[in-house]
N, C-alpha and C. Protein backbone atom coordinates (compact mmCIF):
# COMPACT_ATOMS: atom_id res chain seq x y z
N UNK A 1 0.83 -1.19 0.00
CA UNK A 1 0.00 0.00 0.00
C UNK A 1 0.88 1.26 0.00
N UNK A 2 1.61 1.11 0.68
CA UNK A 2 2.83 2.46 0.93
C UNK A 2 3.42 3.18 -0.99
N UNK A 3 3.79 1.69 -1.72
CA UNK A 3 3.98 1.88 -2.97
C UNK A 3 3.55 2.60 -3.56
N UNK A 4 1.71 2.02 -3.49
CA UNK A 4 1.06 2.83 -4.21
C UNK A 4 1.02 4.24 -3.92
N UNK A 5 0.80 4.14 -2.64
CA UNK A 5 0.72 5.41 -2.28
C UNK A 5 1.91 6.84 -2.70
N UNK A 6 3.24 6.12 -2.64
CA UNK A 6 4.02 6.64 -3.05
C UNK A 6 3.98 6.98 -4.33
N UNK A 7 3.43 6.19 -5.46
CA UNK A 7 3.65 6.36 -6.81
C UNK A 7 2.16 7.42 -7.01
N UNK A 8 1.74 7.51 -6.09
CA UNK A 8 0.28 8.64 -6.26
C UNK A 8 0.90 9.56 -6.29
N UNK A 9 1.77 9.86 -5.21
CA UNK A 9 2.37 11.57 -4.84
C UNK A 9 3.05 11.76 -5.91
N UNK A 10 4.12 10.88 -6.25
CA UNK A 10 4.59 10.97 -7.06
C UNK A 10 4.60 11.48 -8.39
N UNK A 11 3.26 10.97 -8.96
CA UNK A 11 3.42 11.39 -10.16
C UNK A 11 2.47 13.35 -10.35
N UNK A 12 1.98 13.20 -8.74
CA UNK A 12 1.26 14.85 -8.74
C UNK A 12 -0.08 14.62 -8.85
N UNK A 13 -1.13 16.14 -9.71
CA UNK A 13 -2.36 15.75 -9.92
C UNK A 13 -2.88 15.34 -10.48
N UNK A 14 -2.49 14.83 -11.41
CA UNK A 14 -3.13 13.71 -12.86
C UNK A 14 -3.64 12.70 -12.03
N UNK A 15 -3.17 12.36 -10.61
CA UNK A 15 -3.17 11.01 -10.23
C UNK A 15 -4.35 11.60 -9.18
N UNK A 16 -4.75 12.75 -8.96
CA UNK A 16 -5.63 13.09 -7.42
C UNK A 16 -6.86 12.05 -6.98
N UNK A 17 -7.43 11.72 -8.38
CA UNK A 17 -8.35 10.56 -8.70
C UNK A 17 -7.53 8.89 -8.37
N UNK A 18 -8.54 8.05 -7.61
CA UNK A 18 -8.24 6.75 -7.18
C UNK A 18 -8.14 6.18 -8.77
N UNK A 19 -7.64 4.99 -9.32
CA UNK A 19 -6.88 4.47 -9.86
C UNK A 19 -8.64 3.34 -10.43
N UNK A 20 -8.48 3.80 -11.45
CA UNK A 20 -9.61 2.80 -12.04
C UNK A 20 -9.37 1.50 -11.22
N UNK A 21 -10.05 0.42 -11.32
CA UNK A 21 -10.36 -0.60 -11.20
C UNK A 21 -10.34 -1.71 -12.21
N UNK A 22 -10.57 -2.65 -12.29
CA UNK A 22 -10.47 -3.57 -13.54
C UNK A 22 -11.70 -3.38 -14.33
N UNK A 23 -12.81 -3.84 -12.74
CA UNK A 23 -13.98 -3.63 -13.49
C UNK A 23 -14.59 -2.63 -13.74
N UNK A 24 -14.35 -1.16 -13.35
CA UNK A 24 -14.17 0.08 -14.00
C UNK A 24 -14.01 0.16 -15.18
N UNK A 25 -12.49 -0.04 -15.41
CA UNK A 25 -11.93 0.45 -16.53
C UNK A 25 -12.74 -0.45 -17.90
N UNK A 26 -13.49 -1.97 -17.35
CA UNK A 26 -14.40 -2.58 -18.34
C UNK A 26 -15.61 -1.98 -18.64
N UNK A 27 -16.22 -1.56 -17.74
CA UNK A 27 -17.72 -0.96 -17.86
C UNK A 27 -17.58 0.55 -18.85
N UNK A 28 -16.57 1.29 -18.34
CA UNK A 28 -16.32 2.58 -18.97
C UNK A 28 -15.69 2.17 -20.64
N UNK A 29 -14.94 1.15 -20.78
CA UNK A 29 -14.53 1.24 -22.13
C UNK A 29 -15.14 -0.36 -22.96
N UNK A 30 -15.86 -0.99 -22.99
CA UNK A 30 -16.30 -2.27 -23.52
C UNK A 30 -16.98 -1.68 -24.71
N UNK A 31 -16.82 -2.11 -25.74
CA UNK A 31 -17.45 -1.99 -27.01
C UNK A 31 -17.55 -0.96 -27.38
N UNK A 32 -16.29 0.27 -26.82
CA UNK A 32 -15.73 1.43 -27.20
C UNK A 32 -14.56 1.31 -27.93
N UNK A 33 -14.54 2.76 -28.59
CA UNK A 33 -13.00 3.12 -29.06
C UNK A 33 -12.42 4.18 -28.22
N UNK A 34 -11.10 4.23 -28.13
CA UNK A 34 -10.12 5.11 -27.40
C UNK A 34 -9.06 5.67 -28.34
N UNK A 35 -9.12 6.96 -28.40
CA UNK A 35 -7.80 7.73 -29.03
C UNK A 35 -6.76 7.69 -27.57
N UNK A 36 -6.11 7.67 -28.16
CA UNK A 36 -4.86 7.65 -26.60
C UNK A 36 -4.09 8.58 -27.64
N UNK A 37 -3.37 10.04 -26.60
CA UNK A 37 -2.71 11.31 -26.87
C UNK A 37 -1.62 11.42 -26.26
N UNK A 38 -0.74 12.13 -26.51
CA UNK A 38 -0.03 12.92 -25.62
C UNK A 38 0.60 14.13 -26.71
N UNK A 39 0.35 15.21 -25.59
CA UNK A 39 1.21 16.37 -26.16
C UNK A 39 0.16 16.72 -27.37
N UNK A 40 -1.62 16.70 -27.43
CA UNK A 40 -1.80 17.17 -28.15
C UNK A 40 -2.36 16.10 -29.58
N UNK A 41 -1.75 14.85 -29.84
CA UNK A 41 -1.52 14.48 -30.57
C UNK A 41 -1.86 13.03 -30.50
N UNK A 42 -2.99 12.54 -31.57
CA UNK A 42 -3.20 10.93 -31.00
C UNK A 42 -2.28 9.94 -31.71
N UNK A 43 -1.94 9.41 -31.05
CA UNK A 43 -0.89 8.41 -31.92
C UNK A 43 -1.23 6.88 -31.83
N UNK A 44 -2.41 7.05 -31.46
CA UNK A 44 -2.92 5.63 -31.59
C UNK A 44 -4.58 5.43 -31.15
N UNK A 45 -5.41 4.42 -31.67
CA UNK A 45 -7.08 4.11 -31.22
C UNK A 45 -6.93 2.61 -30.88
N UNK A 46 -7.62 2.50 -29.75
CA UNK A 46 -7.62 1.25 -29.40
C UNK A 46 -9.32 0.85 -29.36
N UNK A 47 -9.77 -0.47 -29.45
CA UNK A 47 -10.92 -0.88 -29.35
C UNK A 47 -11.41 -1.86 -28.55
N UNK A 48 -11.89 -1.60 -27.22
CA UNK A 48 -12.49 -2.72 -26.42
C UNK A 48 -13.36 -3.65 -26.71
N UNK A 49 -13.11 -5.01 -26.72
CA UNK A 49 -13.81 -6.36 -27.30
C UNK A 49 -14.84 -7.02 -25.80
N UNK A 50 -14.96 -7.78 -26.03
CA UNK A 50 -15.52 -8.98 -24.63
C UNK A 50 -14.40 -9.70 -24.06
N UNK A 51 -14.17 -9.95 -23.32
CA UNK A 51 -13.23 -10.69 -22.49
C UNK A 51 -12.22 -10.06 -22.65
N UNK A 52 -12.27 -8.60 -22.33
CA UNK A 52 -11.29 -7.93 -21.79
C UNK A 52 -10.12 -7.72 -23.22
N UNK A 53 -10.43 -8.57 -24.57
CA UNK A 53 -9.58 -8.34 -25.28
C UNK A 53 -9.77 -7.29 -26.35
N UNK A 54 -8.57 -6.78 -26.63
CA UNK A 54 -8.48 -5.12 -27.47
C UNK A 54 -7.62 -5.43 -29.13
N UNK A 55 -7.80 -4.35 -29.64
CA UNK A 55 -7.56 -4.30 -30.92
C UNK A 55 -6.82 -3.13 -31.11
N UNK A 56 -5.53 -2.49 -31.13
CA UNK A 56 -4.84 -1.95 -30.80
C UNK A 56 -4.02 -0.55 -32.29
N UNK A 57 -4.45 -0.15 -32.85
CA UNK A 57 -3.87 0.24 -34.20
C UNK A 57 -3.23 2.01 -33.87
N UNK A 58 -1.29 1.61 -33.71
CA UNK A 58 -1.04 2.91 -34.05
C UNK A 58 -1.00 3.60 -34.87
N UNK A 59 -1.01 5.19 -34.61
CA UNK A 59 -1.50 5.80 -36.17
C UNK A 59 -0.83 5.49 -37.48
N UNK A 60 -1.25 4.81 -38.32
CA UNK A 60 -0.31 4.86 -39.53
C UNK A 60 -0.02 3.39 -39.87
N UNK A 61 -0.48 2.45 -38.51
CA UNK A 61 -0.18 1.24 -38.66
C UNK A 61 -1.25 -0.35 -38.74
N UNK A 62 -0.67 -1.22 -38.69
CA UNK A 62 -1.67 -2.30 -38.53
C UNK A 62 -2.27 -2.59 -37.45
N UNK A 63 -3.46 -3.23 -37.68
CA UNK A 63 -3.99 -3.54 -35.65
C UNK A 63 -3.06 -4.80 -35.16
N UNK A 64 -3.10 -4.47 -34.41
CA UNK A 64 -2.51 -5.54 -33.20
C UNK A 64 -3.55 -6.41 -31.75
N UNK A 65 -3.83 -7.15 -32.21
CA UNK A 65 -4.72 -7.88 -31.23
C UNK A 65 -3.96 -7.82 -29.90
N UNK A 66 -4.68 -8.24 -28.73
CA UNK A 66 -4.30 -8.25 -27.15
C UNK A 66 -5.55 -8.17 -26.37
N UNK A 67 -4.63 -8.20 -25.03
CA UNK A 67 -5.77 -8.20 -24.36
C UNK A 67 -4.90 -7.22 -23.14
N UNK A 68 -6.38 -7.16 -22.17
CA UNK A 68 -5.46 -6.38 -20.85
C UNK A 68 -5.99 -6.99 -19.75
N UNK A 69 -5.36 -6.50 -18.63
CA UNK A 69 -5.44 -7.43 -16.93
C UNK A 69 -5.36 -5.87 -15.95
N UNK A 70 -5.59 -6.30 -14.78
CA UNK A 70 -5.72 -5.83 -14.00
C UNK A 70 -4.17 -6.38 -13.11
N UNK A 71 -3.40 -5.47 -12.54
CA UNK A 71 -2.32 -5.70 -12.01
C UNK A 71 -2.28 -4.50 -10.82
N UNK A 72 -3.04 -5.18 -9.78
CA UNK A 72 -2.71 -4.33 -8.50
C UNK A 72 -3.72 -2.96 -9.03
N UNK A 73 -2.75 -1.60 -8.88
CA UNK A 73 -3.35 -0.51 -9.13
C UNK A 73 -3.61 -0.25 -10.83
N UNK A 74 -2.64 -1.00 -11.54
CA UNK A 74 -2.35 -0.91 -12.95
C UNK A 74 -3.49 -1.55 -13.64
N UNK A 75 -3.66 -0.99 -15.62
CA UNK A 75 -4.46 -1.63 -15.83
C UNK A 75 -3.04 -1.88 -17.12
N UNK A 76 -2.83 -3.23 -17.29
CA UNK A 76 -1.87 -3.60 -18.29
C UNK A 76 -2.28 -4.10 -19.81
N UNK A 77 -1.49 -3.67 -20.43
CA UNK A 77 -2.04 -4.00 -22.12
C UNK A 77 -1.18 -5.13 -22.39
N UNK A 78 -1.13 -6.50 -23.01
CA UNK A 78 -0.16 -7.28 -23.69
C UNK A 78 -0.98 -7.71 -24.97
N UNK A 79 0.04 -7.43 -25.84
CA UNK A 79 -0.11 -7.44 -27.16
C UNK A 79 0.76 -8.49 -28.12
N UNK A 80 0.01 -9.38 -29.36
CA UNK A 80 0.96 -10.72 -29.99
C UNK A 80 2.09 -10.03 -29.72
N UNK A 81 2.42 -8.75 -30.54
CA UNK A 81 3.66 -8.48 -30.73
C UNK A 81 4.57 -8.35 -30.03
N UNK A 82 4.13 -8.09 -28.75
CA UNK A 82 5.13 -7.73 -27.94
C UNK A 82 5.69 -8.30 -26.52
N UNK A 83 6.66 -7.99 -26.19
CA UNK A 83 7.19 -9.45 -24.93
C UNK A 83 7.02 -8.99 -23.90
N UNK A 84 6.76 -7.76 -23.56
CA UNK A 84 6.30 -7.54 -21.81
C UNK A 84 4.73 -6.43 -22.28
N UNK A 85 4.50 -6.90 -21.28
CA UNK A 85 3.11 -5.58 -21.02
C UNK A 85 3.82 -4.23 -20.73
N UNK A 86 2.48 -3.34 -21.54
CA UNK A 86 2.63 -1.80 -21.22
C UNK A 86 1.17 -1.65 -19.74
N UNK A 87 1.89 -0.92 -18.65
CA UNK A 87 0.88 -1.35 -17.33
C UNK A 87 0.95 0.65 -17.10
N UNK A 88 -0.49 0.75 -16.89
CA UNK A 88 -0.62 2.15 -16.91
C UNK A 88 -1.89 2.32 -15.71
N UNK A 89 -1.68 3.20 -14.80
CA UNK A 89 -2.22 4.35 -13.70
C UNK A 89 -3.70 5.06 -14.67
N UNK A 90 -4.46 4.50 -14.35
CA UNK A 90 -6.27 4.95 -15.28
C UNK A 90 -6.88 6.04 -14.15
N UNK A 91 -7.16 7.24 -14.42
CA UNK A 91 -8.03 7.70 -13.45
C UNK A 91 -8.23 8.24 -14.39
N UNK A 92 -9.99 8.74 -13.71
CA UNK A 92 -11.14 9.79 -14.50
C UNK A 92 -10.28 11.39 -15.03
N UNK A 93 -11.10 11.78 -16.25
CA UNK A 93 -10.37 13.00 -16.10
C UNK A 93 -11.64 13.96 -17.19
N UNK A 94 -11.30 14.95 -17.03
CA UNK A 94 -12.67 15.64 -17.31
C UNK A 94 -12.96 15.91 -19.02
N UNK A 95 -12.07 15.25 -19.89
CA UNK A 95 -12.62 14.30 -21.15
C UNK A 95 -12.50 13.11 -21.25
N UNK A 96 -12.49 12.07 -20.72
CA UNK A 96 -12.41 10.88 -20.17
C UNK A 96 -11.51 10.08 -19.11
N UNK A 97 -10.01 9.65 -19.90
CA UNK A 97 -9.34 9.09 -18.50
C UNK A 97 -7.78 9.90 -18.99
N UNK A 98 -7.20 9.59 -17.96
CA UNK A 98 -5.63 9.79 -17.89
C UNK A 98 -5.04 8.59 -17.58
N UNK A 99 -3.84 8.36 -18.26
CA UNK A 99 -2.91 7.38 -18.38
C UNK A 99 -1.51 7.89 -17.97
N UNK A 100 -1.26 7.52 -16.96
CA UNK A 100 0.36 7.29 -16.66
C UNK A 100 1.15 5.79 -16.92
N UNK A 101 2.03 5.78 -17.73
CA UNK A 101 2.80 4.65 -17.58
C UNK A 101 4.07 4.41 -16.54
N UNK A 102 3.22 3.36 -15.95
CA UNK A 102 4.10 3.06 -14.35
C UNK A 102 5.35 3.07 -14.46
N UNK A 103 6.18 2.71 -15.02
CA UNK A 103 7.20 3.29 -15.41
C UNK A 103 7.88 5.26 -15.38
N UNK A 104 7.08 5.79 -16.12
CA UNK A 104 7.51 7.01 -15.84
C UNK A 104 7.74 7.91 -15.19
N UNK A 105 8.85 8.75 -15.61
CA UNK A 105 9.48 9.43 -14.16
C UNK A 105 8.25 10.72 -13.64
N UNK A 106 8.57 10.62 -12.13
CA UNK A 106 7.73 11.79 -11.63
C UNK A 106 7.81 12.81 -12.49
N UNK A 107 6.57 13.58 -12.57
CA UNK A 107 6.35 14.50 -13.10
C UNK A 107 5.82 14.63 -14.96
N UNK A 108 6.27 13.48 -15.41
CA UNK A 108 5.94 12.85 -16.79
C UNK A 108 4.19 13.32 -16.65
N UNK A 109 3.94 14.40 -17.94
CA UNK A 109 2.10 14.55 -18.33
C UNK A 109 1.65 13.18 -18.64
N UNK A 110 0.57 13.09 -18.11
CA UNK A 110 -0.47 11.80 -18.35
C UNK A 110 -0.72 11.69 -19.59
N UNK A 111 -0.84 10.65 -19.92
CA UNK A 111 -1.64 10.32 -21.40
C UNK A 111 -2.83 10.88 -21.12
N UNK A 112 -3.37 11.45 -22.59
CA UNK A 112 -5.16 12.07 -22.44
C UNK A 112 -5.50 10.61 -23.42
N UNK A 113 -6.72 10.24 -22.71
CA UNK A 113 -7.41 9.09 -23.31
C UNK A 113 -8.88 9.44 -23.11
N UNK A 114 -9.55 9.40 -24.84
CA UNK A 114 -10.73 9.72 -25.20
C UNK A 114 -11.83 8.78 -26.08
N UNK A 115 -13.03 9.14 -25.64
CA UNK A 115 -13.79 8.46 -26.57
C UNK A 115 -14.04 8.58 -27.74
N UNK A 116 -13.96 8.19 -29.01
CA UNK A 116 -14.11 8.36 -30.13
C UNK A 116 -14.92 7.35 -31.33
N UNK A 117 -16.19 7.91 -31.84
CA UNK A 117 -16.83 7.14 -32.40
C UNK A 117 -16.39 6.07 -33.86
N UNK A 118 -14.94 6.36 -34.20
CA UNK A 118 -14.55 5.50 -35.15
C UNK A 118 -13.67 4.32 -34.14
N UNK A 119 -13.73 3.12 -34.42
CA UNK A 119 -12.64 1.86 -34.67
C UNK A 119 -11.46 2.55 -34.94
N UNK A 120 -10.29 1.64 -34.62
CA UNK A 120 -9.18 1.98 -35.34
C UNK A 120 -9.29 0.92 -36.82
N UNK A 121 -8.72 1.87 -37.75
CA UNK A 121 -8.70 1.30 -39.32
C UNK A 121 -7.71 0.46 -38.91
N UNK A 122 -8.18 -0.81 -39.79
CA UNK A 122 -7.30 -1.44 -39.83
C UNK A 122 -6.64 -2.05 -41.43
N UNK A 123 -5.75 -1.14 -41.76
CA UNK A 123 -5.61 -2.15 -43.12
C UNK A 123 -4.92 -3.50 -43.14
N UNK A 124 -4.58 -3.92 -42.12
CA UNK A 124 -3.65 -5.17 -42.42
C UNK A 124 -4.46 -6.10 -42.05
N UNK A 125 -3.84 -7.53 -41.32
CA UNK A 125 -4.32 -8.39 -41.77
C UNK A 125 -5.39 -8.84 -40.52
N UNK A 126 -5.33 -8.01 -39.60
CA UNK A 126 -6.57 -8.12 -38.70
C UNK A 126 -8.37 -7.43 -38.85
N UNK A 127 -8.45 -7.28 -40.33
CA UNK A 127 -9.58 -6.54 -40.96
C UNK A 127 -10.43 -7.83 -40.93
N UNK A 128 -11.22 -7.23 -40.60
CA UNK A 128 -13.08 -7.81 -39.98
C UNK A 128 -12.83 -8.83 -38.91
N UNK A 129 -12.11 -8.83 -38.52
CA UNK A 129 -11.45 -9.73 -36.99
C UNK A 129 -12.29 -9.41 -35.37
């Protein structure tokens, strides 16, 4: 508990809000799309499936299937492609949520994460998947 607590102060007020939940972060994003930002700029849409699994397409690129978990305070993404999870700090924020990646150093701006009525396109080979 101390951890967490520490990694609250830590990262400042992005974090003032308690830390989504699993089943939070399901109810708020299931059979949604998410632009995920920073600095202004979306560089990727993700799409919530059933059983927690997502469809992942950065801008410019192919989708990437995965899924995510609940890890303590974190809500974690693992994806085919990739060999460790990305595990990120979810709280409410007043256009949808904020994302910190647990990893980052104090003071690092939150990801802005929004609702958005398109899918991510997918041209490659995860189309109608």
């Amino acid at each position: 508990m101390r951890a967490l607590a520490a990694l609250l102060s830590a990262t400042g007020p992005a974090l003032a809000d308690p830390p989504l939940t699993g089943a939070e972060f399901d109810a708020l994003t299931l059979g949604r799309s998410m632009t995920w930002s920073e600095f202004g700029m979306v560089y990727g849409v993700e799409h919530y499936l059933p059983n927690r699994k997502v469809r992942w397409a950065a801008t410019g690129r192919d989708c990437t299937p995965g899924h995510w978990y609940e890890d303590g305070p974190a809500i974690c993404f693992k994806y085919e492609t990739d060999r460790d999870p990305d595990c990120w700090i979810i709280t409410r924020s007043a256009r949808g949520f904020s994302a910190s990646y647990t990893t980052s150093p104090p003071g690092t701006e939150p990801v802005a994460v929004a609702e958005t009525p398109d899918p991510p396109a997918c041209p490659g080979p995860e189309v109608g998947t």
